[in-house]
PDB file of N, CA and C in Angstrom:
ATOM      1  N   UNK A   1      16.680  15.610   8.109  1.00  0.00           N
ATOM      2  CA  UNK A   1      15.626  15.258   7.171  1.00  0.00           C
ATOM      3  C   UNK A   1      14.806  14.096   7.728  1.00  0.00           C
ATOM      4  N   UNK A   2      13.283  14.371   7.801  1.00  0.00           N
ATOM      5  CA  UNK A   2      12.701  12.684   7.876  1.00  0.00           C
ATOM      6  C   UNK A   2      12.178  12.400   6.583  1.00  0.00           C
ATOM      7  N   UNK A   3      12.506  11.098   6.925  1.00  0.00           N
ATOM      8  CA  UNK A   3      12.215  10.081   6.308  1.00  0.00           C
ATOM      9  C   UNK A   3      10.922  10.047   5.412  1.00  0.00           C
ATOM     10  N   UNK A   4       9.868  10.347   6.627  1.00  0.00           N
ATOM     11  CA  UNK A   4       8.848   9.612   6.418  1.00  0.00           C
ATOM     12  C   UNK A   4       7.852  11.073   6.046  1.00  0.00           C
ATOM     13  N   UNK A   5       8.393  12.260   6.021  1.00  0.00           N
ATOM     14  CA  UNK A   5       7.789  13.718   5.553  1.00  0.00           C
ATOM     15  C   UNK A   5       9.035  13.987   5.056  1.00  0.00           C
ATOM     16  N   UNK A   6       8.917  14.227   3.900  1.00  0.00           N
ATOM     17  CA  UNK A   6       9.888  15.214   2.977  1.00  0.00           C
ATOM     18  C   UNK A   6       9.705  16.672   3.484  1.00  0.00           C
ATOM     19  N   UNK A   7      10.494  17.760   3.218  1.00  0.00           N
ATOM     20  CA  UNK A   7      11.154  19.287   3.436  1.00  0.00           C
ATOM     21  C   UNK A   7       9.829  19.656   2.503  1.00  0.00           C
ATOM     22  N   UNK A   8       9.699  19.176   1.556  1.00  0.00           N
ATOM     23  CA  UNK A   8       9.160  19.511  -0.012  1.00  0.00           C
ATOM     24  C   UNK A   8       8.842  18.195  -0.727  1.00  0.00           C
ATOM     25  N   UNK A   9       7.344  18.379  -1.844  1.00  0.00           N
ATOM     26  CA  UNK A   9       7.474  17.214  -2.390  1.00  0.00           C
ATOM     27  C   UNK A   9       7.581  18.190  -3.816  1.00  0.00           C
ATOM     28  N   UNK A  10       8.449  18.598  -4.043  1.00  0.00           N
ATOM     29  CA  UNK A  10       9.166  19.615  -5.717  1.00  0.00           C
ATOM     30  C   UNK A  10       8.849  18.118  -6.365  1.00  0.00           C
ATOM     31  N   UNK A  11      10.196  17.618  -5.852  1.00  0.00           N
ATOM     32  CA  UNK A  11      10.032  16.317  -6.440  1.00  0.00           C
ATOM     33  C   UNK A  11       9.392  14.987  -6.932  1.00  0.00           C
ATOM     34  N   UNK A  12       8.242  15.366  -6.322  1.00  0.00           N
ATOM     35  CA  UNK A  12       7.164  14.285  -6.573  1.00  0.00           C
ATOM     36  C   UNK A  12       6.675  14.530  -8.077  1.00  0.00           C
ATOM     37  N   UNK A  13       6.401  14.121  -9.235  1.00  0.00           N
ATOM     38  CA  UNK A  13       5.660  13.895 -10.148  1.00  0.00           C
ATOM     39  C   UNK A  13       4.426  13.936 -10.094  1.00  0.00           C
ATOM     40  N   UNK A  14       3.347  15.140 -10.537  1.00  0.00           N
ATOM     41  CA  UNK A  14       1.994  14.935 -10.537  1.00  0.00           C
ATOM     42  C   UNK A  14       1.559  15.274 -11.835  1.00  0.00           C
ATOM     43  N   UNK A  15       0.469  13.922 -12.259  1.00  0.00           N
ATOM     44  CA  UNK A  15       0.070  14.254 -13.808  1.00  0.00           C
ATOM     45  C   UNK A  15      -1.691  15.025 -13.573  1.00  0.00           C
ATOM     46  N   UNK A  16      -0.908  16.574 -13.459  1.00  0.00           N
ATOM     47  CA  UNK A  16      -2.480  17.655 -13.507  1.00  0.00           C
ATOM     48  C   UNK A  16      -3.428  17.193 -14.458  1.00  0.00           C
ATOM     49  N   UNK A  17      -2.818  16.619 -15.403  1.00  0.00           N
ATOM     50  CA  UNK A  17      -4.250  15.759 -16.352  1.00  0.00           C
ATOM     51  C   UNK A  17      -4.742  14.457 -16.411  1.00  0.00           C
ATOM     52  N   UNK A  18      -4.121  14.228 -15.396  1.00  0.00           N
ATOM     53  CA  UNK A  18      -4.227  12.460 -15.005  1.00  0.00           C
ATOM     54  C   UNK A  18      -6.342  12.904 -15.065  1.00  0.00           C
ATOM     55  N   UNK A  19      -7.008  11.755 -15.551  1.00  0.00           N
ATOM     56  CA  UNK A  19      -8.373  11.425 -14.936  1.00  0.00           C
ATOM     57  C   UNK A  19      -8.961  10.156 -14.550  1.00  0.00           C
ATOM     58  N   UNK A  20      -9.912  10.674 -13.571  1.00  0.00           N
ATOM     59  CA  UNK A  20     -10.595   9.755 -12.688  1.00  0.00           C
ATOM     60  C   UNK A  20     -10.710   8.521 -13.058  1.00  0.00           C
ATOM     61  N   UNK A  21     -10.224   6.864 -11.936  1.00  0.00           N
ATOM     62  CA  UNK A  21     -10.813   5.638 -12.618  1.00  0.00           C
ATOM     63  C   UNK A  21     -12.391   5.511 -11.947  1.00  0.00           C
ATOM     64  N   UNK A  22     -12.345   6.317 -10.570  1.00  0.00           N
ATOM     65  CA  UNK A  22     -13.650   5.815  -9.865  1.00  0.00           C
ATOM     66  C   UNK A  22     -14.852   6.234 -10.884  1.00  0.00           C
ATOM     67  N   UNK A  23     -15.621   4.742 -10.836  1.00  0.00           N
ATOM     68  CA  UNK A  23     -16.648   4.797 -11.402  1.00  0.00           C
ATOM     69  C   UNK A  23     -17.836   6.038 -11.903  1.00  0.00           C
ATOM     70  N   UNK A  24     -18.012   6.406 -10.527  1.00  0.00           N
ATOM     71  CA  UNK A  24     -18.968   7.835 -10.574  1.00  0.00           C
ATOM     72  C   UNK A  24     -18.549   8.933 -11.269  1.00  0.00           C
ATOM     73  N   UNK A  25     -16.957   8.847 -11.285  1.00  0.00           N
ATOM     74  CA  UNK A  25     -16.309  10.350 -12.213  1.00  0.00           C
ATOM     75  C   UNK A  25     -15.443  10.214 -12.602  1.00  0.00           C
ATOM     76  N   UNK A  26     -15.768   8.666 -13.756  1.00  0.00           N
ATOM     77  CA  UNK A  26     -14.689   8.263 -14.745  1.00  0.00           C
ATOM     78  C   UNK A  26     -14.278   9.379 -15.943  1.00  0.00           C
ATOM     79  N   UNK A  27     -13.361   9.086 -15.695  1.00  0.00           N
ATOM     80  CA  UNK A  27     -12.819  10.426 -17.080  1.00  0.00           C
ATOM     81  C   UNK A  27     -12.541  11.933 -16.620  1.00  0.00           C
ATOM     82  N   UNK A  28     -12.931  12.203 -15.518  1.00  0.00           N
ATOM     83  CA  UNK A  28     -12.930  13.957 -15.233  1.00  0.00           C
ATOM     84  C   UNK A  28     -11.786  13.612 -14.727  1.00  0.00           C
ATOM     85  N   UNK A  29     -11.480  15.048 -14.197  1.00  0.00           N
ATOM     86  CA  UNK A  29     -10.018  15.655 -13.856  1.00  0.00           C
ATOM     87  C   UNK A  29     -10.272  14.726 -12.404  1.00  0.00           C
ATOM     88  N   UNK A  30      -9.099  14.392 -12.424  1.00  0.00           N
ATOM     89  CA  UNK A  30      -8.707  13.520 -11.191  1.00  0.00           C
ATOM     90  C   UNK A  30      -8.609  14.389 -10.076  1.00  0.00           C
ATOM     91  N   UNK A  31      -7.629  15.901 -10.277  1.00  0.00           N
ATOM     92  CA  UNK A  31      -7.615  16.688  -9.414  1.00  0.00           C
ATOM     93  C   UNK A  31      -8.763  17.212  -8.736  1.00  0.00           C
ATOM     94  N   UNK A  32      -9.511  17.643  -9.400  1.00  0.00           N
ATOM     95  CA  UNK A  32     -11.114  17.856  -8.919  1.00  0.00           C
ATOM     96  C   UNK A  32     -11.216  17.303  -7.618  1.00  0.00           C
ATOM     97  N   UNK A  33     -11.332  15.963  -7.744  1.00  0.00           N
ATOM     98  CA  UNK A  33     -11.881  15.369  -7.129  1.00  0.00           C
ATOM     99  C   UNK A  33     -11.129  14.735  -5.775  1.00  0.00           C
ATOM    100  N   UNK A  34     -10.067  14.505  -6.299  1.00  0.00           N
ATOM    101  CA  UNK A  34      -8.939  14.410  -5.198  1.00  0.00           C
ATOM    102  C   UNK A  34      -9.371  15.944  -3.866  1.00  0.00           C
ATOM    103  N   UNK A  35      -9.099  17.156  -4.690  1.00  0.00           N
ATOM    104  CA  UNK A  35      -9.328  18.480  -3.932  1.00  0.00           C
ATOM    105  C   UNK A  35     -10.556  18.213  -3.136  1.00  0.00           C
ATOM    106  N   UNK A  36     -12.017  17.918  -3.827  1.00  0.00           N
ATOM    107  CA  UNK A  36     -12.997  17.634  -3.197  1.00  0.00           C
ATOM    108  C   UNK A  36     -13.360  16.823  -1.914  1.00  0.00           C
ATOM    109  N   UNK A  37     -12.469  15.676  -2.170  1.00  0.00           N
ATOM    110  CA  UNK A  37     -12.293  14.366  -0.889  1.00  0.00           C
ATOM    111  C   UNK A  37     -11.404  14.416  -0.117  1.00  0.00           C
ATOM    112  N   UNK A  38     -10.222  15.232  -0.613  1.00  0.00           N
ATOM    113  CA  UNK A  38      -9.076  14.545   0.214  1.00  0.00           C
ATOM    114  C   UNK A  38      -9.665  15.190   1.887  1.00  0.00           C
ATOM    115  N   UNK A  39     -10.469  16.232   2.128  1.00  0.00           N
ATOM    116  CA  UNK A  39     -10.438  16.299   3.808  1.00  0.00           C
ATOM    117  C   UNK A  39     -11.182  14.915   4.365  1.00  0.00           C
ATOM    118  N   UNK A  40     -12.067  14.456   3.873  1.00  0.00           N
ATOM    119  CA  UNK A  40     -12.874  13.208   3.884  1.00  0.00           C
ATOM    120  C   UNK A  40     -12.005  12.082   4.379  1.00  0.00           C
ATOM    121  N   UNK A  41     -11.134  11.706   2.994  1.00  0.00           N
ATOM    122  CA  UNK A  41      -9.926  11.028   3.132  1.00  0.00           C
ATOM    123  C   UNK A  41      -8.982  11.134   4.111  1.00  0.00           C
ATOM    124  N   UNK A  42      -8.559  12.005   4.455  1.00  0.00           N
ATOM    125  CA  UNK A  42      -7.509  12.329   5.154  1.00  0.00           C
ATOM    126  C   UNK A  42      -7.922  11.879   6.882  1.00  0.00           C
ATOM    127  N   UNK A  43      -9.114  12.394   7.287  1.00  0.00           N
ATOM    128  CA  UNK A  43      -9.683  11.890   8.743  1.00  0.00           C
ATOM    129  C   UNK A  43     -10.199  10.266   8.092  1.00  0.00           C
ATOM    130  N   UNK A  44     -10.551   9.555   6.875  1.00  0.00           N
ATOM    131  CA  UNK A  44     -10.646   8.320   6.694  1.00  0.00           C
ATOM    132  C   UNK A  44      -9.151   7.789   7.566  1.00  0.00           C
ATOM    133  N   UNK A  45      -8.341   7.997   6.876  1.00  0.00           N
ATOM    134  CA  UNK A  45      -6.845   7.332   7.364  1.00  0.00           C
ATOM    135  C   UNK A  45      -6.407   7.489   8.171  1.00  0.00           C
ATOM    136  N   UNK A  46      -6.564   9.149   9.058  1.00  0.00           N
ATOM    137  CA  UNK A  46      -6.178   9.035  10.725  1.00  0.00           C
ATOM    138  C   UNK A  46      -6.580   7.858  10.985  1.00  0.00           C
ATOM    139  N   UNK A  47      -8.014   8.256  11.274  1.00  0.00           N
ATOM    140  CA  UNK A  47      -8.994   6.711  12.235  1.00  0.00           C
ATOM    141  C   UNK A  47      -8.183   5.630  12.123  1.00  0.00           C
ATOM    142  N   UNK A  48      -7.983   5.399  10.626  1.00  0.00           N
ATOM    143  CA  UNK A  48      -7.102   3.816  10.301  1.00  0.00           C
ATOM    144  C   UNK A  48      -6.083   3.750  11.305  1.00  0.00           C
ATOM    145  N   UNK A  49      -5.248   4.715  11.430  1.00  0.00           N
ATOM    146  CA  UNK A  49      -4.306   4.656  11.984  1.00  0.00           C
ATOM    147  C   UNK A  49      -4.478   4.411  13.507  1.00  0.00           C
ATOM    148  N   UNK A  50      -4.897   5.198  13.544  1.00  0.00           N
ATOM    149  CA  UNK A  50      -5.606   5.146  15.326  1.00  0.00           C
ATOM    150  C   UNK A  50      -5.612   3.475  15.565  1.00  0.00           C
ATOM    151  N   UNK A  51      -6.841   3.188  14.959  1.00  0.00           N
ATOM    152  CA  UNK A  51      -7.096   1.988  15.160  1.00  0.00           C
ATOM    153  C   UNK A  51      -6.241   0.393  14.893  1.00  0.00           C
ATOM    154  N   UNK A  52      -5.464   0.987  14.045  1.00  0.00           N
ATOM    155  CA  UNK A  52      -4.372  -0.497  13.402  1.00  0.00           C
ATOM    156  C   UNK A  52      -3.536  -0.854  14.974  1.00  0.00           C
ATOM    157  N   UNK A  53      -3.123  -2.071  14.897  1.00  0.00           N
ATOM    158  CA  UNK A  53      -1.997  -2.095  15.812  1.00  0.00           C
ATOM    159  C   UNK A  53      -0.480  -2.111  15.489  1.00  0.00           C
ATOM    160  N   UNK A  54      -0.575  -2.809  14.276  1.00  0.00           N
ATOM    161  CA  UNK A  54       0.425  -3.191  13.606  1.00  0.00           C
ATOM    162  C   UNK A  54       1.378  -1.751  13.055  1.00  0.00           C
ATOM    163  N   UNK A  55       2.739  -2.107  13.467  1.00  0.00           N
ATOM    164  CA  UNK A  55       3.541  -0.565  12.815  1.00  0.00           C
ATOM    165  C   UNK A  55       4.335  -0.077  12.120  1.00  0.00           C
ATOM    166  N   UNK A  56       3.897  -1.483  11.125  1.00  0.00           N
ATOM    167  CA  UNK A  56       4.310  -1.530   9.681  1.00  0.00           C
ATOM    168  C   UNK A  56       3.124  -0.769   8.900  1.00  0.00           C
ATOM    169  N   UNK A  57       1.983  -1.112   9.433  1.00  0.00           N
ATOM    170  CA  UNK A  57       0.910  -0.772   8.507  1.00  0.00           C
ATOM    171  C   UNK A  57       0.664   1.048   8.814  1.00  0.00           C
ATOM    172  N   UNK A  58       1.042   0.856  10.280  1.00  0.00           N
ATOM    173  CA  UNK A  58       0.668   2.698  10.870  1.00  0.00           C
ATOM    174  C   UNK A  58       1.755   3.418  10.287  1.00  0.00           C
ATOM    175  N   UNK A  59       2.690   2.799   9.518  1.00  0.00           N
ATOM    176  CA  UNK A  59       3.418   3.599   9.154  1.00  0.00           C
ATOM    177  C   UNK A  59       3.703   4.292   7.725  1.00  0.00           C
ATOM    178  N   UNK A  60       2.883   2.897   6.831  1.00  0.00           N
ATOM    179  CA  UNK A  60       2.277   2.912   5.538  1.00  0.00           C
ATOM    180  C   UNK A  60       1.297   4.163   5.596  1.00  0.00           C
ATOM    181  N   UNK A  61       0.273   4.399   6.746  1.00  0.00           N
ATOM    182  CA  UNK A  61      -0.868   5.168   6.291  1.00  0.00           C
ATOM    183  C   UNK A  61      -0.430   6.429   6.689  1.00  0.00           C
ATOM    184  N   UNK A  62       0.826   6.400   8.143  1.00  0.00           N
ATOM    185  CA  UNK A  62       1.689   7.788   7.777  1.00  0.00           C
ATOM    186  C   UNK A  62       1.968   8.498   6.291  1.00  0.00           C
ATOM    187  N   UNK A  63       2.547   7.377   6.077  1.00  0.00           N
ATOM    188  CA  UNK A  63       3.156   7.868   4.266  1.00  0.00           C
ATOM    189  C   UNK A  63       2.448   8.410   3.470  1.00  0.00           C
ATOM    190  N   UNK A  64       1.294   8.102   3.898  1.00  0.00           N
ATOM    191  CA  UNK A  64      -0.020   8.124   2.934  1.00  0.00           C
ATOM    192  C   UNK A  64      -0.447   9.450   3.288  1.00  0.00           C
ATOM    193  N   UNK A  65      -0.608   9.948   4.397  1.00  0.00           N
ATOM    194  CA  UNK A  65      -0.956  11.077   4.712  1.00  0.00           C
ATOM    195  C   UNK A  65      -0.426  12.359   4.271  1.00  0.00           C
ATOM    196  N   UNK A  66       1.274  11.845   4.824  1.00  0.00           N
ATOM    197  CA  UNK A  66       1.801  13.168   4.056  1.00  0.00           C
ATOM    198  C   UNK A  66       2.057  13.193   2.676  1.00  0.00           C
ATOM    199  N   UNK A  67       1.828  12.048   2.073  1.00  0.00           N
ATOM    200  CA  UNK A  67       1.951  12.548   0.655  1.00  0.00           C
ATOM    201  C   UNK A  67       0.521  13.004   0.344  1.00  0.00           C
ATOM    202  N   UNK A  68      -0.395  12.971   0.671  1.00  0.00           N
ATOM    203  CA  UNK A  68      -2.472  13.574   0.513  1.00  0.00           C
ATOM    204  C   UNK A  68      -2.105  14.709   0.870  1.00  0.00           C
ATOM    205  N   UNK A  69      -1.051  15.291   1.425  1.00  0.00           N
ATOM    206  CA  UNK A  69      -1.324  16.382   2.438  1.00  0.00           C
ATOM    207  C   UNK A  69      -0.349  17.169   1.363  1.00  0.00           C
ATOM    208  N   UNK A  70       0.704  16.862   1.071  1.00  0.00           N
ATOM    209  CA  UNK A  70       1.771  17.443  -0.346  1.00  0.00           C
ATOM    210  C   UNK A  70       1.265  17.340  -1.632  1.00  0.00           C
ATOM    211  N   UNK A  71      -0.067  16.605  -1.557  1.00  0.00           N
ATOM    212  CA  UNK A  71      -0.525  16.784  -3.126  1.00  0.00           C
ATOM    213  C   UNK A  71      -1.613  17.869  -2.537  1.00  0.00           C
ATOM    214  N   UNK A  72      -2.146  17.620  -1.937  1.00  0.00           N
ATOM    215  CA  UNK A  72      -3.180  18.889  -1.320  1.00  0.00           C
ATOM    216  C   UNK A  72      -2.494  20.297  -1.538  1.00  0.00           C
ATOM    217  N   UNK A  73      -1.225  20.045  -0.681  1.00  0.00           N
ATOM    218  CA  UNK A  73      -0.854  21.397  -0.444  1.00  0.00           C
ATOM    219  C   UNK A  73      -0.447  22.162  -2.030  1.00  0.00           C
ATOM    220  N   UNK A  74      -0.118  21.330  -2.934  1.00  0.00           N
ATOM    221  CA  UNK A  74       0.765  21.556  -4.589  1.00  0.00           C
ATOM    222  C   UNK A  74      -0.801  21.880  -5.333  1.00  0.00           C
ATOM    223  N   UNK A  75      -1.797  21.045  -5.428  1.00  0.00           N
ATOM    224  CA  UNK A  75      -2.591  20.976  -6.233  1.00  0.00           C
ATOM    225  C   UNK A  75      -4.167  21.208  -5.874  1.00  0.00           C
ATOM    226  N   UNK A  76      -4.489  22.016  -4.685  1.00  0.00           N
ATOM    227  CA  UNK A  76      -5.677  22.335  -4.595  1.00  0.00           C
ATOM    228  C   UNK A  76      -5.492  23.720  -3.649  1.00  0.00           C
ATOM    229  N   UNK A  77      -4.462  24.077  -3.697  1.00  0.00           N
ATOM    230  CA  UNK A  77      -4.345  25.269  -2.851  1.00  0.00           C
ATOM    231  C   UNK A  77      -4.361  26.717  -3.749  1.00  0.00           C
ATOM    232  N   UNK A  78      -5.319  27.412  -3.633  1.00  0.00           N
ATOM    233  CA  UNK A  78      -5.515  28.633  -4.254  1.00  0.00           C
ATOM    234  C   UNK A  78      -5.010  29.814  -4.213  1.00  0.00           C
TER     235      UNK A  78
END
């Protein structure tokens, strides 16, 4: 098992009715919009990574990825 990518995120908790705090699309479905950005997002945080030196922090935006990438895969996949 790693660590740092789960097998599966079954286990993760997602609230499908959670909505938006960002300003521009306060109140709508969070998912929306998550679905809409996350490819945006997702090459946002490579770069980060690329670029950080530190590997505490490259390892934070690892985390970050595969969980964008397990909510992607659970909640915008058709």
């Amino acid at each position: 098992m790693n660590l740092f990518k789960p097998e599966s995120f079954e286990d993760v908790s997602i609230d499908m009715e959670a909505t938006s705090t960002v300003e521009q699309h306060k109140e709508q479905p969070a998912k929306d919009f998550f679905c809409e950005y996350w490819v945006n997002g997702r090459v946002a945080l490579q770069l980060a990574h690329d670029m950080v030196k530190n590997p505490i922090v490259k390892l934070i935006i690892k985390c970050c990825l595969f969980l964008g990438d397990g909510i992607n895969e659970r909640v915008c996949s058709k």
